[in-house]
PDB file of N, CA and C in Angstrom:
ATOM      1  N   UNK A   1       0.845  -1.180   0.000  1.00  0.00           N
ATOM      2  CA  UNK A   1       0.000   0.000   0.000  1.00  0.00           C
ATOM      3  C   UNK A   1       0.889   1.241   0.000  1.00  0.00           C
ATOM      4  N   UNK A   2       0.745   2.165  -0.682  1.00  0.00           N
ATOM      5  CA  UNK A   2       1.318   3.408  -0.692  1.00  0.00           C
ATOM      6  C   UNK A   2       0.538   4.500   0.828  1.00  0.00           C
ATOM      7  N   UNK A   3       2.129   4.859   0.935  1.00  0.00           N
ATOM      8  CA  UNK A   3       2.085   5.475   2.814  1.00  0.00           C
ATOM      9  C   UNK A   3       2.504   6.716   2.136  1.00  0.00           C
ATOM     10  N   UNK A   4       1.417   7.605   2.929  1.00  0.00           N
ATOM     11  CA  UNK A   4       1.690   9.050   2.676  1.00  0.00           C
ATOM     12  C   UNK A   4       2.150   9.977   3.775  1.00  0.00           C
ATOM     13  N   UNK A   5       3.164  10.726   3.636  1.00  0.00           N
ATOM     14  CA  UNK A   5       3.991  11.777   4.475  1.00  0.00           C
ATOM     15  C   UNK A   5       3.375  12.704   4.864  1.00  0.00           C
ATOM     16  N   UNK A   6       2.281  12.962   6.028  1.00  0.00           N
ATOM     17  CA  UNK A   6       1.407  13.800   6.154  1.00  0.00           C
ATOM     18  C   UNK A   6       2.470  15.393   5.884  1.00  0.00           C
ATOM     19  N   UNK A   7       3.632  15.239   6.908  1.00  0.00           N
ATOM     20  CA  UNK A   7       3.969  16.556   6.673  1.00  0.00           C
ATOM     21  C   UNK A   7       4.521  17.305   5.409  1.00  0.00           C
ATOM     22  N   UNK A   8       4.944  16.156   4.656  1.00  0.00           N
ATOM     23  CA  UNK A   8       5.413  16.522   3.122  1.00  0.00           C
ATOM     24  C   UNK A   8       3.954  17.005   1.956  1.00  0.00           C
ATOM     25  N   UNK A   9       2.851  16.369   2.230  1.00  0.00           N
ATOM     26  CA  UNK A   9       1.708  16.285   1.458  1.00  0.00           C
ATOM     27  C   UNK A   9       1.238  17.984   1.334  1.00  0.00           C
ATOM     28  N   UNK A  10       1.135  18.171   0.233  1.00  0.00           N
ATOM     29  CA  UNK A  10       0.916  20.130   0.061  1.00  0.00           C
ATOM     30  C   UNK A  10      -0.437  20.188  -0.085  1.00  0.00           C
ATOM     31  N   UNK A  11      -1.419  18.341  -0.231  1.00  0.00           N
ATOM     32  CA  UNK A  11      -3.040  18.597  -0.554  1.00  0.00           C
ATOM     33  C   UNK A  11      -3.138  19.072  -1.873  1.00  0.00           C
ATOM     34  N   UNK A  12      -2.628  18.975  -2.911  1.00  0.00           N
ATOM     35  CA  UNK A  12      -2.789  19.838  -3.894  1.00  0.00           C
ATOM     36  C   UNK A  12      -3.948  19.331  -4.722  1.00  0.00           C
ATOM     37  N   UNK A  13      -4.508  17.594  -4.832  1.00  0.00           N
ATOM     38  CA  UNK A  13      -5.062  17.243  -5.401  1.00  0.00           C
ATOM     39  C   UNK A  13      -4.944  16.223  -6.623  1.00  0.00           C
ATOM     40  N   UNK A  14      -3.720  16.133  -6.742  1.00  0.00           N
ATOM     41  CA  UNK A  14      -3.160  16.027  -8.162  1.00  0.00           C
ATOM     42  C   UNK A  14      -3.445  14.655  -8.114  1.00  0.00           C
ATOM     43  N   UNK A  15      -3.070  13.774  -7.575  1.00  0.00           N
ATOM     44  CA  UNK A  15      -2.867  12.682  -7.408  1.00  0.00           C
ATOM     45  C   UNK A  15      -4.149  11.694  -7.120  1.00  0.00           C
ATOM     46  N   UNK A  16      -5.165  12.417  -6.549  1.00  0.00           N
ATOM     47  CA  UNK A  16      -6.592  11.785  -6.346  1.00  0.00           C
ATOM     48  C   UNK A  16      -7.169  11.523  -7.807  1.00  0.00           C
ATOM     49  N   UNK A  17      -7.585  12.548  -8.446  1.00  0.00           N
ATOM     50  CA  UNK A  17      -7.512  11.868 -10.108  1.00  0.00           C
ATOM     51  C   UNK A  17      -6.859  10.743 -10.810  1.00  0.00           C
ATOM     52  N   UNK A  18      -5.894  11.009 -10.708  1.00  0.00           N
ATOM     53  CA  UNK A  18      -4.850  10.057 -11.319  1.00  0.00           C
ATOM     54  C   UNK A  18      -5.261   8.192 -10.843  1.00  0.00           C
ATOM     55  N   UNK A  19      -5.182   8.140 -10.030  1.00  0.00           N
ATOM     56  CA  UNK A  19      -5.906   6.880  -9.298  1.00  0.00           C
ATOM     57  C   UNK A  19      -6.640   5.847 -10.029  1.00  0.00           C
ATOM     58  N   UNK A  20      -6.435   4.969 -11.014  1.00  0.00           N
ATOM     59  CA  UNK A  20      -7.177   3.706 -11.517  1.00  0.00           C
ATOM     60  C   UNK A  20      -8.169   3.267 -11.194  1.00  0.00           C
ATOM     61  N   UNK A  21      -7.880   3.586  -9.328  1.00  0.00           N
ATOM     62  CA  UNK A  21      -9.160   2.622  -8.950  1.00  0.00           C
ATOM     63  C   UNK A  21      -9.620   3.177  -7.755  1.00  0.00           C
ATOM     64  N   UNK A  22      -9.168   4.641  -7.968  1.00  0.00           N
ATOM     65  CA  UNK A  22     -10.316   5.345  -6.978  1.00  0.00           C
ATOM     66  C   UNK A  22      -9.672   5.334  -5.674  1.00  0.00           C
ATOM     67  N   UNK A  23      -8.391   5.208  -4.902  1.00  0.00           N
ATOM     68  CA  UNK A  23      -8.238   4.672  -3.692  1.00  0.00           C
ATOM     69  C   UNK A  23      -7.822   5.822  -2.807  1.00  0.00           C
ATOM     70  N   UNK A  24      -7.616   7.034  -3.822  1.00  0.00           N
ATOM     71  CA  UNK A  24      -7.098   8.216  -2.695  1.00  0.00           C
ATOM     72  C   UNK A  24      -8.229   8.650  -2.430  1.00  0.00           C
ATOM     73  N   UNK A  25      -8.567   9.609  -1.249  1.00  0.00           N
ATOM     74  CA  UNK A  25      -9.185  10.317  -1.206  1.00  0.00           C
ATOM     75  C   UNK A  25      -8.743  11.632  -0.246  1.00  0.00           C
ATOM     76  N   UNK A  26      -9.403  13.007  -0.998  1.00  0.00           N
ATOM     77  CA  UNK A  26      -8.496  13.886  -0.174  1.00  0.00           C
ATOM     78  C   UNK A  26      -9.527  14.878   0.481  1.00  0.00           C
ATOM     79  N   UNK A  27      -9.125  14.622   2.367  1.00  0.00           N
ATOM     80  CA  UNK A  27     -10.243  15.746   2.742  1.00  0.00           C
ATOM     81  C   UNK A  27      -9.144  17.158   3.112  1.00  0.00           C
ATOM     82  N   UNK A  28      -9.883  17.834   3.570  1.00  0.00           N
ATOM     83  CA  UNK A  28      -9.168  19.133   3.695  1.00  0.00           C
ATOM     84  C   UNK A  28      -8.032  19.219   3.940  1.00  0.00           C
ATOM     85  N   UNK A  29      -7.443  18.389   4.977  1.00  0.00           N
ATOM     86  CA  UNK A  29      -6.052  18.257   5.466  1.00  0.00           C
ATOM     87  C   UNK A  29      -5.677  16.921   5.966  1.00  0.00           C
ATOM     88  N   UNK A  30      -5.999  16.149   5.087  1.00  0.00           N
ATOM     89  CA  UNK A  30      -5.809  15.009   5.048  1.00  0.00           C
ATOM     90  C   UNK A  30      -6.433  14.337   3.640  1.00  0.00           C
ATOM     91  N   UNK A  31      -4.935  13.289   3.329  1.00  0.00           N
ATOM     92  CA  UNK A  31      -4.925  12.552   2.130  1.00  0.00           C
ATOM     93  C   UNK A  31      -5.377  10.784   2.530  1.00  0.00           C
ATOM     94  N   UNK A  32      -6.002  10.381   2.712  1.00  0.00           N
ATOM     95  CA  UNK A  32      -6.571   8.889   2.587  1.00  0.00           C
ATOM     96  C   UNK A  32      -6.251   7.753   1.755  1.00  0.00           C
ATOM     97  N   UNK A  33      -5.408   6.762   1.788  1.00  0.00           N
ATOM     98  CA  UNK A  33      -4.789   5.631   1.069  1.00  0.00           C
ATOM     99  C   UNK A  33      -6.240   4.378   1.276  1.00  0.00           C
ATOM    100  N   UNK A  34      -7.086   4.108   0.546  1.00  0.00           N
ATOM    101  CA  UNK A  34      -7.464   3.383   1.096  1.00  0.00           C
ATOM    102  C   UNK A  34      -7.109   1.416   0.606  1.00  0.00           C
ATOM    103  N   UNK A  35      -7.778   0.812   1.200  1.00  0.00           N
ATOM    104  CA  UNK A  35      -7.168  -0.630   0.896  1.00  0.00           C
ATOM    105  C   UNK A  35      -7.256  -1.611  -0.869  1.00  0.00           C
ATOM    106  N   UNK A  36      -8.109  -0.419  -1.317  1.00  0.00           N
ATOM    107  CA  UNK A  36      -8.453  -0.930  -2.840  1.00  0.00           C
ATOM    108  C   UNK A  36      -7.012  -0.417  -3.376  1.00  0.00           C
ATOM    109  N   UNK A  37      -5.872   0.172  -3.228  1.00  0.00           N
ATOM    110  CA  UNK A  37      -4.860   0.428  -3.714  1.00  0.00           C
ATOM    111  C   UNK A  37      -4.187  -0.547  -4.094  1.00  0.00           C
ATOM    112  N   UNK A  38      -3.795  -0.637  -5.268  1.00  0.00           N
ATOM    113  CA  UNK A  38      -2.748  -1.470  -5.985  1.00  0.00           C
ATOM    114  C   UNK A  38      -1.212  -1.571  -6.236  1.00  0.00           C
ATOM    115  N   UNK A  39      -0.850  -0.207  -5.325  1.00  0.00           N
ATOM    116  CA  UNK A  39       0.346  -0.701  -5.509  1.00  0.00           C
ATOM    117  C   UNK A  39       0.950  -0.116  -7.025  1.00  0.00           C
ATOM    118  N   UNK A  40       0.275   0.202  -7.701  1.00  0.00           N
ATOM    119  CA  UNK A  40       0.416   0.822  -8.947  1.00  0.00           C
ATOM    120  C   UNK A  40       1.821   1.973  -8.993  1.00  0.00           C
ATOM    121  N   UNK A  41       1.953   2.568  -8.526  1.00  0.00           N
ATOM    122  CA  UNK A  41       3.079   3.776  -8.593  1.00  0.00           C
ATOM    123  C   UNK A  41       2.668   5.132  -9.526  1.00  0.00           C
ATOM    124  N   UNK A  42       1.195   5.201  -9.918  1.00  0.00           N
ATOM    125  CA  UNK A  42       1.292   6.498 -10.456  1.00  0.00           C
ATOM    126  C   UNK A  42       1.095   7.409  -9.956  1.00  0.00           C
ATOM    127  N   UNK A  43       0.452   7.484  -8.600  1.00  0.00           N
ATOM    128  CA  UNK A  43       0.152   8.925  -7.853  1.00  0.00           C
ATOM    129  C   UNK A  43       1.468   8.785  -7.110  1.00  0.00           C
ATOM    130  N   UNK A  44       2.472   8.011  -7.067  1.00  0.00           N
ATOM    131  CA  UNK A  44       4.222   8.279  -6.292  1.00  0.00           C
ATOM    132  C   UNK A  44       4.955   8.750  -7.617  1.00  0.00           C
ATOM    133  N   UNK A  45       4.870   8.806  -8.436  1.00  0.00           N
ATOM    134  CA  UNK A  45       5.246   9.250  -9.938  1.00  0.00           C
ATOM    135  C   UNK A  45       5.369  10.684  -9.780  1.00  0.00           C
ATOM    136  N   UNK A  46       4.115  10.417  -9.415  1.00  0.00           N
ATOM    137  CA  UNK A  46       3.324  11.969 -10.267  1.00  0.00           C
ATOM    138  C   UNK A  46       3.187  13.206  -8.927  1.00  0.00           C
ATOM    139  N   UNK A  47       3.502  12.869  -7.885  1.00  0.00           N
ATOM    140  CA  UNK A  47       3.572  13.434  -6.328  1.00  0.00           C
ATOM    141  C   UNK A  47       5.163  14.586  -6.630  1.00  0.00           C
ATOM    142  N   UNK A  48       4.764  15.915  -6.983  1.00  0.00           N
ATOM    143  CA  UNK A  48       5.676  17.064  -6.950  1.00  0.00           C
ATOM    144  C   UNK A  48       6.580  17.220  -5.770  1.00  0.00           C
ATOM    145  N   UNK A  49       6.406  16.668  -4.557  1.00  0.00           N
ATOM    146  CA  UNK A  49       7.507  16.954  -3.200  1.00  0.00           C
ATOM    147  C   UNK A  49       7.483  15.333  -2.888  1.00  0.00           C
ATOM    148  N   UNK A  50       7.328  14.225  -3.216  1.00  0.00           N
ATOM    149  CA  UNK A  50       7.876  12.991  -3.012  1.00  0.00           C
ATOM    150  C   UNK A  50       6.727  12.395  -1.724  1.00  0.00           C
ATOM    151  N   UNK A  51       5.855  13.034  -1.467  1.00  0.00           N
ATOM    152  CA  UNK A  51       5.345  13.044  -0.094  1.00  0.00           C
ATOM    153  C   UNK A  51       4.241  10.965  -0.074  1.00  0.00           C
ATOM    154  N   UNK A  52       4.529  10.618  -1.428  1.00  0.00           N
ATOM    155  CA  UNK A  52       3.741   9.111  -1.406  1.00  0.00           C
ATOM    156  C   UNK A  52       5.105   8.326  -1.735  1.00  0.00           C
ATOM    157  N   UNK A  53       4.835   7.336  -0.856  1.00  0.00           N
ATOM    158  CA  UNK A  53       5.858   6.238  -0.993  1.00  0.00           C
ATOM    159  C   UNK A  53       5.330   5.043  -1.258  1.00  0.00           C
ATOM    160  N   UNK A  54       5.604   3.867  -2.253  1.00  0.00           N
ATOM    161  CA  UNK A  54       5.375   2.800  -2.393  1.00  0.00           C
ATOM    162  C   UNK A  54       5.765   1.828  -1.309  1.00  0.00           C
ATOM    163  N   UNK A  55       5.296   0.376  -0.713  1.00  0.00           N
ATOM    164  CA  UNK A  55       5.695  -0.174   0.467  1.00  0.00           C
ATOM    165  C   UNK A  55       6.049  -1.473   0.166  1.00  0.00           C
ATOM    166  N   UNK A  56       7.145  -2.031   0.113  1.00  0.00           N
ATOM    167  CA  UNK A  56       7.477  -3.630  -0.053  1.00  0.00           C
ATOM    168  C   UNK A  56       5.873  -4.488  -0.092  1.00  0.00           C
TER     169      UNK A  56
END
């Protein structure tokens, strides 16, 4: 599952789109990984300050 860096995360949005299968979700000040995540790597790609990490 991709682990997100609360303090690195700027919220910008970018990355909730991007999503295949729907798994981010972003509330005001907080970004949500949820368990339908695949593991995919495009919202850690596509993350401008590095703030999503992919997890063994």
């Amino acid at each position: 599952m991709v682990v997100v860096n609360h303090y690195q995360c700027l919220h910008c949005g970018g990355c909730v789109g991007l999503c295949p299968v729907n798994a981010l979700t972003l509330y005001e000040l907080h970004l949500e990984v949820s368990e339908a995540c695949t593991e995919c790597g495009i919202c850690v790609k596509f993350c401008p300050v590095g703030a999503l990490e992919g997890t063994p």
